[in-house]
N, C-alpha and C. Protein backbone atom coordinates (compact mmCIF):
# COMPACT_ATOMS: atom_id res chain seq x y z
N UNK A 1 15.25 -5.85 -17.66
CA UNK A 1 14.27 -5.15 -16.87
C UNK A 1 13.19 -6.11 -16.36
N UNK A 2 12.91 -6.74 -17.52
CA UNK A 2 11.81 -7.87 -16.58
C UNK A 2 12.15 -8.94 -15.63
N UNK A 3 13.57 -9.14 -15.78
CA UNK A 3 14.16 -9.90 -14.62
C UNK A 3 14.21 -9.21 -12.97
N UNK A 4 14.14 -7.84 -13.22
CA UNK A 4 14.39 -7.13 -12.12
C UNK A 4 12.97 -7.04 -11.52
N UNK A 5 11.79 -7.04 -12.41
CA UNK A 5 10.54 -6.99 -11.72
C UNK A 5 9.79 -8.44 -11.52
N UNK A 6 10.34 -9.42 -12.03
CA UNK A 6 10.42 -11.00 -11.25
C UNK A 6 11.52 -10.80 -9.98
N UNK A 7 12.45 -10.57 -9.98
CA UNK A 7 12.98 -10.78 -8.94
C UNK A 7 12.52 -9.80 -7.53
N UNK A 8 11.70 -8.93 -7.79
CA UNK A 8 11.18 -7.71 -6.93
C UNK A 8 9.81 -8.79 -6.29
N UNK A 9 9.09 -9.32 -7.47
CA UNK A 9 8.17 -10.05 -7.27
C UNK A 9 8.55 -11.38 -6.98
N UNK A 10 9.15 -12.01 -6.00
CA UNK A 10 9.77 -13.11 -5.64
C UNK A 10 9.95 -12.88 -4.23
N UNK A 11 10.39 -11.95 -4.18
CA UNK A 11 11.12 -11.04 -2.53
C UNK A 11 9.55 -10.20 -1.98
N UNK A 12 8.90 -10.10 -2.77
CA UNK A 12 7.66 -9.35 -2.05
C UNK A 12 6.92 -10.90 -1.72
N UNK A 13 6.74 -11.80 -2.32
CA UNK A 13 5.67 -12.68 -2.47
C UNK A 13 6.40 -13.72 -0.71
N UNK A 14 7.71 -13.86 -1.13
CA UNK A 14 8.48 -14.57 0.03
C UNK A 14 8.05 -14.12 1.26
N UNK A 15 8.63 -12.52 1.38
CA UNK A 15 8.83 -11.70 2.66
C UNK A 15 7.09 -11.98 3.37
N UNK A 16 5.93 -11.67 2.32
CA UNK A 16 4.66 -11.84 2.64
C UNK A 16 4.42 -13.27 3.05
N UNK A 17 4.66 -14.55 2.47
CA UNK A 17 4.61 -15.56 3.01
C UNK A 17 5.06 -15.50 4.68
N UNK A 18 6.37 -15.40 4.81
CA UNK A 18 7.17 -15.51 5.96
C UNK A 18 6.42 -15.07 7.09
N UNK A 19 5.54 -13.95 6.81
CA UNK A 19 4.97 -12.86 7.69
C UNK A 19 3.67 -13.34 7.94
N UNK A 20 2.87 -14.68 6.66
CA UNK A 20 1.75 -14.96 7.44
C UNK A 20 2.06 -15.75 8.10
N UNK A 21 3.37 -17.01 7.69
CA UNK A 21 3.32 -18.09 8.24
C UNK A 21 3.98 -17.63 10.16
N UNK A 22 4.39 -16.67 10.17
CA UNK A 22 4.84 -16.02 11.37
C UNK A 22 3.76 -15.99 12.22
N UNK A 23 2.57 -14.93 11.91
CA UNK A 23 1.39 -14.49 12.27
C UNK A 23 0.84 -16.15 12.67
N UNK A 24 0.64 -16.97 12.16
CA UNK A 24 -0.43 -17.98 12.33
C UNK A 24 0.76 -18.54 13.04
N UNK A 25 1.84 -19.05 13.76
CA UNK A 25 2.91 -19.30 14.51
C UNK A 25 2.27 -18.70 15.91
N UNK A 26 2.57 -17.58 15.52
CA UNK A 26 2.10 -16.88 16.73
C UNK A 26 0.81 -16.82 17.61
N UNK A 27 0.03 -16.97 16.53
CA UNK A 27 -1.70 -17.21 17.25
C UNK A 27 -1.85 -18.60 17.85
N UNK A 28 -1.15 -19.88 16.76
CA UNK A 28 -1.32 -20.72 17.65
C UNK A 28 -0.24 -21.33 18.68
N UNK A 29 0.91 -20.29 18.89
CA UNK A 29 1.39 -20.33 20.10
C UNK A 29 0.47 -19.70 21.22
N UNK A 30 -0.24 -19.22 20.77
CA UNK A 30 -0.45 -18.34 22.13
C UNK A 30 -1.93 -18.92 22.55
N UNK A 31 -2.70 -20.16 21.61
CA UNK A 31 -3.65 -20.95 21.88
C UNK A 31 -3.41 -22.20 22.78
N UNK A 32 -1.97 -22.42 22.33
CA UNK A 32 -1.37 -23.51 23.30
C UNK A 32 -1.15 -23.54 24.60
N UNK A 33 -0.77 -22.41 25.05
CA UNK A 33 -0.38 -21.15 25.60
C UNK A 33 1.14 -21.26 25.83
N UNK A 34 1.60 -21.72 25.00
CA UNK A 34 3.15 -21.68 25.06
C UNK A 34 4.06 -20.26 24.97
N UNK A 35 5.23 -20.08 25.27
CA UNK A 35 5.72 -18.77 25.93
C UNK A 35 6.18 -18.19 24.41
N UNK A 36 5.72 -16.84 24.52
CA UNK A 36 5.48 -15.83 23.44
C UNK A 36 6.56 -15.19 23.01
N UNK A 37 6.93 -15.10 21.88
CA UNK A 37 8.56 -14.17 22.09
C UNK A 37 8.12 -12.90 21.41
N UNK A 38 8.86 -11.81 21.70
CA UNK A 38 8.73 -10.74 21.39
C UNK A 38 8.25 -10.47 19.72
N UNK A 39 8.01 -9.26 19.19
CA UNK A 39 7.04 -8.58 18.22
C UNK A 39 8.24 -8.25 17.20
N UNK A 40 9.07 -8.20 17.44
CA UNK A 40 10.53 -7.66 17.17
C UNK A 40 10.39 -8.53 15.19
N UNK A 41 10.38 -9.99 15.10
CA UNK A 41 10.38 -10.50 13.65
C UNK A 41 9.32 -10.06 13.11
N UNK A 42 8.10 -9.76 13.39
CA UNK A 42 7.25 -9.57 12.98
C UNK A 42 7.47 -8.07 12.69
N UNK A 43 7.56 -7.31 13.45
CA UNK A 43 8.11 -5.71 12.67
C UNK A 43 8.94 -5.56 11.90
N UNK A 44 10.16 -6.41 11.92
CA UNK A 44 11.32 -6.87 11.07
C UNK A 44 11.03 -7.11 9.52
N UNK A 45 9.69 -7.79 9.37
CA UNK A 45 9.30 -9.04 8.40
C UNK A 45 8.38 -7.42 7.89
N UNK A 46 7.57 -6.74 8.83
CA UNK A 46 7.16 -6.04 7.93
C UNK A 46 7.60 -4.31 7.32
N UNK A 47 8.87 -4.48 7.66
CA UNK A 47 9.61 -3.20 7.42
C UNK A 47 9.66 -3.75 6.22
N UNK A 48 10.28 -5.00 6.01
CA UNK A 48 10.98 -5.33 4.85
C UNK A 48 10.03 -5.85 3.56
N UNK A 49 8.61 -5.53 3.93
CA UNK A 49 7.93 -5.40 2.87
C UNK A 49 6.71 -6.14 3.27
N UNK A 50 6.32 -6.62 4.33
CA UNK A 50 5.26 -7.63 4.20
C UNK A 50 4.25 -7.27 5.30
N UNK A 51 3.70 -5.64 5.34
CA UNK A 51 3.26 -5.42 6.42
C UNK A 51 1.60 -5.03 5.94
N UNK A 52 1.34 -5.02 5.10
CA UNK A 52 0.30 -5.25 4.76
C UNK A 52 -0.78 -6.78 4.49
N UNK A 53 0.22 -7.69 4.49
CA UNK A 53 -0.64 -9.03 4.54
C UNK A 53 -0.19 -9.47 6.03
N UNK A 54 0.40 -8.73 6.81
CA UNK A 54 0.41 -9.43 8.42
C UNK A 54 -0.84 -8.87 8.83
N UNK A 55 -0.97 -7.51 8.62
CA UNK A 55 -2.05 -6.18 9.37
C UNK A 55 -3.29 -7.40 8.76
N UNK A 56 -3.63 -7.16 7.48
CA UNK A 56 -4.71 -7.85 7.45
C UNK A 56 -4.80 -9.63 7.71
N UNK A 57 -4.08 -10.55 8.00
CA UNK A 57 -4.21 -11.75 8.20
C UNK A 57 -4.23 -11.79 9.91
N UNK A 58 -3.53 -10.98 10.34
CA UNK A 58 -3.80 -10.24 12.09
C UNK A 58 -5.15 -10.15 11.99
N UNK A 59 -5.50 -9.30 11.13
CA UNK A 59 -7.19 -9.09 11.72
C UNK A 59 -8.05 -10.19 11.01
N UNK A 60 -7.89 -10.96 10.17
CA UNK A 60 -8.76 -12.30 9.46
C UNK A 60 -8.63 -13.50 10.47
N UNK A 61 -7.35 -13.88 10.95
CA UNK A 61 -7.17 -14.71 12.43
C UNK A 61 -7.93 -14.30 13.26
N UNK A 62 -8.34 -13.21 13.85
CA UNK A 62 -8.53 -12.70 14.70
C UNK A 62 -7.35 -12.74 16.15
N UNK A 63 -6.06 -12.64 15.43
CA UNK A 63 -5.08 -12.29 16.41
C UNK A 63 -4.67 -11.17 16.86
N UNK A 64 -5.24 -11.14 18.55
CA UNK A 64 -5.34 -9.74 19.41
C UNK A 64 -3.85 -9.50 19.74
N UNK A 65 -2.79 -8.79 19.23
CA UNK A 65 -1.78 -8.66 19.87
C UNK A 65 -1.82 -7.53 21.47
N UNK A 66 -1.09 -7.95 22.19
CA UNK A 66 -1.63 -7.31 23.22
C UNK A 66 -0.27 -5.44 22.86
N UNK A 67 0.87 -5.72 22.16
CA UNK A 67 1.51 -4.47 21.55
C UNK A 67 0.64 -3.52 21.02
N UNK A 68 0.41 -2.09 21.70
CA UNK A 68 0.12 -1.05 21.04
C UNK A 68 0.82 -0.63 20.07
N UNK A 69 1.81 -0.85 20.07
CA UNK A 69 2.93 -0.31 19.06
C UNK A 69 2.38 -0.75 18.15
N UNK A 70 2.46 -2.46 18.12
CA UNK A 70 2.51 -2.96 16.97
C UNK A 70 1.23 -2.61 15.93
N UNK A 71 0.12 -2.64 16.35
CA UNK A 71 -1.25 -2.03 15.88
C UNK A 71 -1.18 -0.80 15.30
N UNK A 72 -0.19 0.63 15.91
CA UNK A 72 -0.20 1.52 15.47
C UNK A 72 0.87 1.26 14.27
N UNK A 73 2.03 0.75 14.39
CA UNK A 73 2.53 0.76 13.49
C UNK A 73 2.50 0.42 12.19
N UNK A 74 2.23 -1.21 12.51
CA UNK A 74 1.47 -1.49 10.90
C UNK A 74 0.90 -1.33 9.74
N UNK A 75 -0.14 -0.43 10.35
CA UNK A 75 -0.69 0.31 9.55
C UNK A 75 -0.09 1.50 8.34
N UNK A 76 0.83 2.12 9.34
CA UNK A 76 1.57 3.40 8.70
C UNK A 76 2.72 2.29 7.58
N UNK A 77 3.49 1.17 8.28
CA UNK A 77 4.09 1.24 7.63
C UNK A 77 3.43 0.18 6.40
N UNK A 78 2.44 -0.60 6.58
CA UNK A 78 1.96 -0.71 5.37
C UNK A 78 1.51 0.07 3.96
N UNK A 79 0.72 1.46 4.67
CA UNK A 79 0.81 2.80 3.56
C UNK A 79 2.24 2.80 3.07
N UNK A 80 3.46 3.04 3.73
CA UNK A 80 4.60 3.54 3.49
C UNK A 80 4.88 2.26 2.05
N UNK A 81 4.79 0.86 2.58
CA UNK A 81 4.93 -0.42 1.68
C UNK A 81 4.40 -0.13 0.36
N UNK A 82 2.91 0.45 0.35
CA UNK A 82 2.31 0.26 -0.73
C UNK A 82 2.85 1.22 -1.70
N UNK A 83 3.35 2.11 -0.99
CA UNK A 83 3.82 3.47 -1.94
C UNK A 83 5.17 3.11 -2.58
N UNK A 84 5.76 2.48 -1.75
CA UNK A 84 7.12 2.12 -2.25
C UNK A 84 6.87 0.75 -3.21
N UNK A 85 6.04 -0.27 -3.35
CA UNK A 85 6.17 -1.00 -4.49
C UNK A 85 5.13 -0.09 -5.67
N UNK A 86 4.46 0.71 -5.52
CA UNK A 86 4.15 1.60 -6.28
C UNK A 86 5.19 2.45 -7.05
N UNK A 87 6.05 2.43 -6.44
CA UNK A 87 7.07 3.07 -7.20
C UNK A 87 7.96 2.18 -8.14
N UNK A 88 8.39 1.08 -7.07
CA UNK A 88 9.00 0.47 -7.84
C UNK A 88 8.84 -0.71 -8.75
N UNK A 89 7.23 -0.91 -9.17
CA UNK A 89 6.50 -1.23 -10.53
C UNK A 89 6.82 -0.15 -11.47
N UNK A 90 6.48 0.98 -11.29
CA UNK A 90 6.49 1.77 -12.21
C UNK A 90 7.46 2.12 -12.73
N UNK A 91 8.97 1.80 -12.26
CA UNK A 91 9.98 2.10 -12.90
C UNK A 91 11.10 3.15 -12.01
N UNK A 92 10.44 3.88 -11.24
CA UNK A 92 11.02 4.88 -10.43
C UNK A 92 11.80 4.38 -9.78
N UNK A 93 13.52 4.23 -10.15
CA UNK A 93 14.40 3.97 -8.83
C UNK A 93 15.18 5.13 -7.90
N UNK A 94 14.74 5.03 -6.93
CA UNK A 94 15.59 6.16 -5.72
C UNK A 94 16.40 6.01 -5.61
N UNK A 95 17.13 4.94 -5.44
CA UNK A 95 18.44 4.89 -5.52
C UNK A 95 19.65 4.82 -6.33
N UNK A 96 18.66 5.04 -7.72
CA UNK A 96 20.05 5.19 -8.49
C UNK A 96 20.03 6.40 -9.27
């Protein structure tokens, strides 16, 4: 069991890395002004768990994405994030 909540905590800590080092990619692409690629990894990166340290390192950069989406989304699915490693600290698996 404690292997399973190191390895939960390995994949959260990664996915969150990936997602700042993305975020700060992105801001200083777009300082360079080099050509921007779509929002698409970054929603990707935070479905899969890391959408709460993009939302807030987005707003500590002060990186304005010009996506409405992306602003609205984040948010929700960061709530959705927090609830789900809330669960699955505590022991609760859904899927089995």
């Amino acid at each position: 069991m404690i292997f399973l909540y190191i390895l939960f905590s390995v994949y959260i800590l990664s996915v969150n890395f990936y997602g700042f080092r993305y975020v700060k990619a992105l801001r200083d692409g777009d300082e360079t002004g080099e050509q921007r690629t779509s929002d698409g990894k970054l929603l990707l990166c935070a479905i899969l768990g890391g959408a709460t340290l993009i939302f807030v390192s987005m707003l500590g950069m002060r990186y304005r994405s010009t996506s409405m989406t992306l602003m609205i989304l984040l948010p929700i699915i960061a709530v959705l994030n927090i609830y789900c490693f809330f669960l699955g600290f505590r022991g609760i698996y859904l899927f089995m």
